[in-house]
Each structure stands twice: as C-alpha cells, then as structure tokens.
C-alpha atoms as a PDB file:
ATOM      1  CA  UNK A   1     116.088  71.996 125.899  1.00  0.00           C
ATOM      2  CA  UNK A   2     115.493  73.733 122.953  1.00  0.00           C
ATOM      3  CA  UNK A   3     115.818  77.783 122.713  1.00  0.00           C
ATOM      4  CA  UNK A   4     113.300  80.416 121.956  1.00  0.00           C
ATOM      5  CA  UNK A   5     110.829  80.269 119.242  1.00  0.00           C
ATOM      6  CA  UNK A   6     111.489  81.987 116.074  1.00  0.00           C
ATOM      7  CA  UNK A   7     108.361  83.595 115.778  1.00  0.00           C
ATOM      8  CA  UNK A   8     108.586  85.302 119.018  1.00  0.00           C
ATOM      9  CA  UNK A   9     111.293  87.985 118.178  1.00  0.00           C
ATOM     10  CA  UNK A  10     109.014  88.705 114.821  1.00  0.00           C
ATOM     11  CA  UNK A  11     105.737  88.890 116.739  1.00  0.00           C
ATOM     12  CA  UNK A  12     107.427  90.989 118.873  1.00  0.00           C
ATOM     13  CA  UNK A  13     108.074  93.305 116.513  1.00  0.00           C
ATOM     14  CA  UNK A  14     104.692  93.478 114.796  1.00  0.00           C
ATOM     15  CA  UNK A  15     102.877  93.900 118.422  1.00  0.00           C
ATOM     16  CA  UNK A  16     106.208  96.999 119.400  1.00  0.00           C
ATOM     17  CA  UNK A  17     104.899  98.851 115.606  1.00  0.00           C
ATOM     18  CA  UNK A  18     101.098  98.503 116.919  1.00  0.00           C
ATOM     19  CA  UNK A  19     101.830  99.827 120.340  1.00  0.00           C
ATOM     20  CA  UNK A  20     103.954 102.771 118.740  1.00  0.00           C
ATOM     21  CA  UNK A  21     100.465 103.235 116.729  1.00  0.00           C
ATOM     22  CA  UNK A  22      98.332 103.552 119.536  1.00  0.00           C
ATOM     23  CA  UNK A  23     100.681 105.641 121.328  1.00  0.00           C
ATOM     24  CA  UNK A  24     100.788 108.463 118.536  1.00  0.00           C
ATOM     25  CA  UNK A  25      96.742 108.320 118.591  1.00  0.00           C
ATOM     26  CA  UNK A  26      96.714 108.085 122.577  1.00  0.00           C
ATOM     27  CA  UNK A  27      98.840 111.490 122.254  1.00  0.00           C
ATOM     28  CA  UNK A  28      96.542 113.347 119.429  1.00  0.00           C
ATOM     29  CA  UNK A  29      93.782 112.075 121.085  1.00  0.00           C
ATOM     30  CA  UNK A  30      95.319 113.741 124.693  1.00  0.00           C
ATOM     31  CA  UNK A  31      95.752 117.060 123.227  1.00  0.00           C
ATOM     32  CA  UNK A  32      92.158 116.854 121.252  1.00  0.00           C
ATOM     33  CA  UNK A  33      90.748 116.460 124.476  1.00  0.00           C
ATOM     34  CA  UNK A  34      92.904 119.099 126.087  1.00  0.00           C
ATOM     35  CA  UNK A  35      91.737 121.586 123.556  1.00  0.00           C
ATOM     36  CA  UNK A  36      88.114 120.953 123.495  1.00  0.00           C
ATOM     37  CA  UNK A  37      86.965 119.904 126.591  1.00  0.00           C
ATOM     38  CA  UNK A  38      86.063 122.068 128.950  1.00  0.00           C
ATOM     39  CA  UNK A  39      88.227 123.689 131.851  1.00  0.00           C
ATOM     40  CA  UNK A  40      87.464 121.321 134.560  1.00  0.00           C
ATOM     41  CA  UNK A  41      85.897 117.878 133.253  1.00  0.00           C
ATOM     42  CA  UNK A  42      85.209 114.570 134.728  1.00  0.00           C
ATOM     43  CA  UNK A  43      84.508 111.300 133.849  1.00  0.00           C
ATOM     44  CA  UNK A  44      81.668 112.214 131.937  1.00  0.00           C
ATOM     45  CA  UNK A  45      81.029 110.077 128.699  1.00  0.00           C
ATOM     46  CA  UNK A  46      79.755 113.385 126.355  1.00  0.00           C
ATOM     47  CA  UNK A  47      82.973 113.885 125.500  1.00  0.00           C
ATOM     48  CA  UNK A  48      84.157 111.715 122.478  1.00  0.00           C
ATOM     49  CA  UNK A  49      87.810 112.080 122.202  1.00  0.00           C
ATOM     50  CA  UNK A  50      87.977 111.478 126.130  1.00  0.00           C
ATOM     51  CA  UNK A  51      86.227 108.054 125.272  1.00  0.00           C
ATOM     52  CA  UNK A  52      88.138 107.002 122.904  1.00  0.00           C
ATOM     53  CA  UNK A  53      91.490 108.467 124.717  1.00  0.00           C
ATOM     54  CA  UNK A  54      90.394 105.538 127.527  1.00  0.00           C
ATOM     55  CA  UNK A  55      89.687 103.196 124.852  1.00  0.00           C
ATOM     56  CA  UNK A  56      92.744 103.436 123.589  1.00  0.00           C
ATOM     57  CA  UNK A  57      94.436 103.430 126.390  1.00  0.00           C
ATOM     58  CA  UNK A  58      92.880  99.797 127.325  1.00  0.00           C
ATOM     59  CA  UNK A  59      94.064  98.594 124.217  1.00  0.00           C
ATOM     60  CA  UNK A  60      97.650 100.004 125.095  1.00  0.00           C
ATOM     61  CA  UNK A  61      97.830  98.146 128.613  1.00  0.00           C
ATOM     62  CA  UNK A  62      96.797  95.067 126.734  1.00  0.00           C
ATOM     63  CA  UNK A  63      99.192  95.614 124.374  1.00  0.00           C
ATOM     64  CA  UNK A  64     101.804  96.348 126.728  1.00  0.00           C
ATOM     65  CA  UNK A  65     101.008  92.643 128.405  1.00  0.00           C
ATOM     66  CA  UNK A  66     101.439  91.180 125.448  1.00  0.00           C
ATOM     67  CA  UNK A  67     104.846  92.760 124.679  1.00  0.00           C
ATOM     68  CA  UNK A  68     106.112  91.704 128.306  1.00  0.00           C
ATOM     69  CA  UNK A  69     104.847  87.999 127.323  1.00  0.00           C
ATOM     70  CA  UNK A  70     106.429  88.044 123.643  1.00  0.00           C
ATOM     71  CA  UNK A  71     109.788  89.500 125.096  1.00  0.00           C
ATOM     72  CA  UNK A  72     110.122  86.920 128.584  1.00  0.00           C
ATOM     73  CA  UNK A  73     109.488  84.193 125.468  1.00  0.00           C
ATOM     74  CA  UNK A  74     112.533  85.986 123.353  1.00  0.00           C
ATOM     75  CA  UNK A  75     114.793  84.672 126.646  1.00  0.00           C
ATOM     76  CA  UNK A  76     117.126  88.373 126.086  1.00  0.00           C
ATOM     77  CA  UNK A  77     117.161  90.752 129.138  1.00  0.00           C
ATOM     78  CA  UNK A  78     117.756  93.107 126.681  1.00  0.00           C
ATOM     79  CA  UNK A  79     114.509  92.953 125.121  1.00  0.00           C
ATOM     80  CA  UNK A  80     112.446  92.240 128.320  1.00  0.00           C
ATOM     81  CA  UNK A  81     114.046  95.067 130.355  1.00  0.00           C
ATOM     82  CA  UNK A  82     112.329  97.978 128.130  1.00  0.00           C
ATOM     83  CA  UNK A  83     108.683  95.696 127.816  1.00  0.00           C
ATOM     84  CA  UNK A  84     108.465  95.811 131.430  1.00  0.00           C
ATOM     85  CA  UNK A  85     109.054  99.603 131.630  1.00  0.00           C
ATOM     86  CA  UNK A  86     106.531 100.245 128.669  1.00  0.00           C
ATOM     87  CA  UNK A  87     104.007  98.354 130.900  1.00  0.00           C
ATOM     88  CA  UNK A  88     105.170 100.183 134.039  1.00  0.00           C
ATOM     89  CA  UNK A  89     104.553 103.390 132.297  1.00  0.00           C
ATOM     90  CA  UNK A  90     101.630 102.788 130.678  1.00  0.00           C
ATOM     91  CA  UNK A  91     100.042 101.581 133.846  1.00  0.00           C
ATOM     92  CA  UNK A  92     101.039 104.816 135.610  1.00  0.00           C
ATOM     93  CA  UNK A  93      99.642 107.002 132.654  1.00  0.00           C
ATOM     94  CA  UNK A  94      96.605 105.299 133.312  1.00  0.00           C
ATOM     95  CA  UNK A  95      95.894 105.624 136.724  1.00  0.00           C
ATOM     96  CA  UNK A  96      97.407 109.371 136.753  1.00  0.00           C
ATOM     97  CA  UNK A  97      94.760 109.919 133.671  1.00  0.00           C
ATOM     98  CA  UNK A  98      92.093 108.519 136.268  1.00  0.00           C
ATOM     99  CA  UNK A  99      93.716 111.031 138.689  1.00  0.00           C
ATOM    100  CA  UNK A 100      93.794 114.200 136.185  1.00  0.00           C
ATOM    101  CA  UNK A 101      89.526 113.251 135.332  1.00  0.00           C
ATOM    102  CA  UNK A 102      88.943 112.517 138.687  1.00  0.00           C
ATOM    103  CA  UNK A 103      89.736 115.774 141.068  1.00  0.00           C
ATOM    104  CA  UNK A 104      88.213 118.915 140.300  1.00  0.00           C
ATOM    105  CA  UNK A 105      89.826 121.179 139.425  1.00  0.00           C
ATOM    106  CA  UNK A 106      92.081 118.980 137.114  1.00  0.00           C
ATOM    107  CA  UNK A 107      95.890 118.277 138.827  1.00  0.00           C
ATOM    108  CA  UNK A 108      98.507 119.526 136.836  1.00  0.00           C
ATOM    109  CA  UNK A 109     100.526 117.502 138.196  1.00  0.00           C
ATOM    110  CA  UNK A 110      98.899 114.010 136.910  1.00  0.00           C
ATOM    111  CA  UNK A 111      98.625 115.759 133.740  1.00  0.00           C
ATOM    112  CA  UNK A 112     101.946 116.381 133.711  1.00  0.00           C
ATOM    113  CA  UNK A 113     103.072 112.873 135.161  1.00  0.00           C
ATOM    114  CA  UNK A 114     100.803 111.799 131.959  1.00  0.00           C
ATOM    115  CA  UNK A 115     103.038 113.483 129.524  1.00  0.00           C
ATOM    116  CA  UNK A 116     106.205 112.119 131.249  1.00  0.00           C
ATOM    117  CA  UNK A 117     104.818 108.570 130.646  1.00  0.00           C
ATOM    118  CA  UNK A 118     104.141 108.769 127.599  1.00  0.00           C
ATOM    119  CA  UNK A 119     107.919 110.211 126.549  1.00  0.00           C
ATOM    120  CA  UNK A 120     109.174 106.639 128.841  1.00  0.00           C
ATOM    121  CA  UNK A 121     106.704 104.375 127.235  1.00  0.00           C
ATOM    122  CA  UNK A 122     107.205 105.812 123.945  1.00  0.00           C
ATOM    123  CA  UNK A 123     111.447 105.686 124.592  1.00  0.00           C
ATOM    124  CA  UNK A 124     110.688 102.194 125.869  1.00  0.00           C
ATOM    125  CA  UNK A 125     108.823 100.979 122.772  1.00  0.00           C
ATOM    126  CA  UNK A 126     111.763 103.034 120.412  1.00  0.00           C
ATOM    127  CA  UNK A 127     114.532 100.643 122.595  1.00  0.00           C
ATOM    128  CA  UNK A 128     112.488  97.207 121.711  1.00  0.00           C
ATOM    129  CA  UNK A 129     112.046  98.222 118.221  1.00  0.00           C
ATOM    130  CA  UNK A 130     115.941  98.815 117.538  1.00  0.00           C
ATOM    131  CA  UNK A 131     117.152  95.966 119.395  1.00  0.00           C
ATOM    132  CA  UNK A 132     115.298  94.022 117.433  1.00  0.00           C
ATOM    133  CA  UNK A 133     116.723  95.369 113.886  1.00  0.00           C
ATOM    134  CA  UNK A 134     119.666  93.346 112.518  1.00  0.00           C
ATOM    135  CA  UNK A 135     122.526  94.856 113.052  1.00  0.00           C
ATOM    136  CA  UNK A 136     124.783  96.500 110.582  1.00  0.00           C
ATOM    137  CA  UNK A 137     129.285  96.277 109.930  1.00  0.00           C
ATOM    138  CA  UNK A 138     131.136  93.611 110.358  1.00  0.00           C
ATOM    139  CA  UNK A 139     132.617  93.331 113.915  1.00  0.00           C
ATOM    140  CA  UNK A 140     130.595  91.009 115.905  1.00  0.00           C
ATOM    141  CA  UNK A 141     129.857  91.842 118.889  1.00  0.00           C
ATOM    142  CA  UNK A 142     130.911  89.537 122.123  1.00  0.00           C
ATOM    143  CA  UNK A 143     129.526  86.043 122.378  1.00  0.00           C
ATOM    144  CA  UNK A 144     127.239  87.175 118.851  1.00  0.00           C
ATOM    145  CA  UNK A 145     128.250  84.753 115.537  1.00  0.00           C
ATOM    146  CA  UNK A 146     127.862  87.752 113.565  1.00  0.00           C
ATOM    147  CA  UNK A 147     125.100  87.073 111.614  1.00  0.00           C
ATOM    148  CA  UNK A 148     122.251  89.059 111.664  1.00  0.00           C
ATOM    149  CA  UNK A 149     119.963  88.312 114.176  1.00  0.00           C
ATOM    150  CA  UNK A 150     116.021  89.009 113.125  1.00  0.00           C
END
C-alpha cells in the first residue's frame, strides 16, 4: 500500500492561502455592507457588496470542501482535524448570514454568531497553514525522522 501523494500536502497549501484570501475579502466585504446598507435589509439583489459577500461566500464553502478532501488525502489527523472545523464554520456563517438577511429587523445575534465564525474559520485555516510549514531546530519530534516535512 503505498502512502499519501506528494502533491496533496502542497495543494493543500495553495487551496489553505486561497481560502485565507477569500476570507479577508468575505470580512471587508461584511463590514462594506454593514456600513452602507441600509438599517434593516433583506435579500434584495440592489445591493452590490451584499452580492458579492454571498458570492464569495459560495466560493469559500467550496473551498472549504476541497480543503477537507486535500487534508483526508494527506492521511494526518492533524491536518484534517482543523479542515473539518473550517468547513463547520463556514457552513454556520452561512446559514446565520441567511438568518441575519432574512428576519426583519436584522438579529444581532446571527450577526454576531457571523463574526465568531469567521475568527474559528479564520484560526482554523491559520492551524492548517502552520502545520504544514517545515519545521525548524534540530530535535525531532516523536516517531518524525527529522527532516523537514513539506
């Protein structure tokens, strides 16, 4: 049986940086639309940042899917563990954000659980990205060869 594929831990990587990305604009684009839109707003489509806030936030559960797929192929709880929470709280961002645009007046409380996702998601994404990078001295750790693992 052979082990994991070499590309996965690299691809892994790449897709983490992209979802960090989207996160940063699914945040500016949550305070744009906090700013400008009015008081109490629903799913109305006149709003642009509020489109592209949703849009964006597809592309992150996508994302998010494909981080849980790239870390079960890695075969390292350690690595899979944080992808599943990303998706977990990107998934609840999104249906609290459906929450927060759906009741009038807007729920604070959705708006609220939005921001608290975000902080997880983002912390989750932070954990992938440094257990991926090699790692630095020269005690190996247990069961590790000590060279760096990419």
């Amino acid at each position: 049986m052979s082990g994991p594929p070499r590309w996965a831990k690299k691809a892994l990587g790449a897709v983490t940086g992209i979802s960090l990305l989207l996160l940063l604009i699914q945040y500016l684009l949550g305070l744009w639309t906090a700013d400008y839109a009015p008081a109490a707003f629903t799913n109305d489509t006149s709003f642009p940042s509020l489109d592209w806030h949703y849009n964006v936030g597809f592309a992150l559960g996508i994302v998010s899917i494909l981080i849980v797929i790239l870390a079960a192929l890695t075969r390292q709880a350690r690595l899979i563990a944080p992808s599943v929470v990303l998706f977990i709280a990107i998934l609840v961002a999104g249906v609290l954000g459906m929450r927060y645009v759906n009741t009038t007046p807007n729920d604070p409380l959705a708006s609220f659980g939005m921001g608290v996702m975000f902080l997880v998601a983002f912390g989750s994404a932070m954990s992938i990205v440094t257990q991926l990078r090699p790692r630095l001295g020269w005690a190996p750790m247990a069961g590790d060869s000590g060279a760096p693992t990419f």
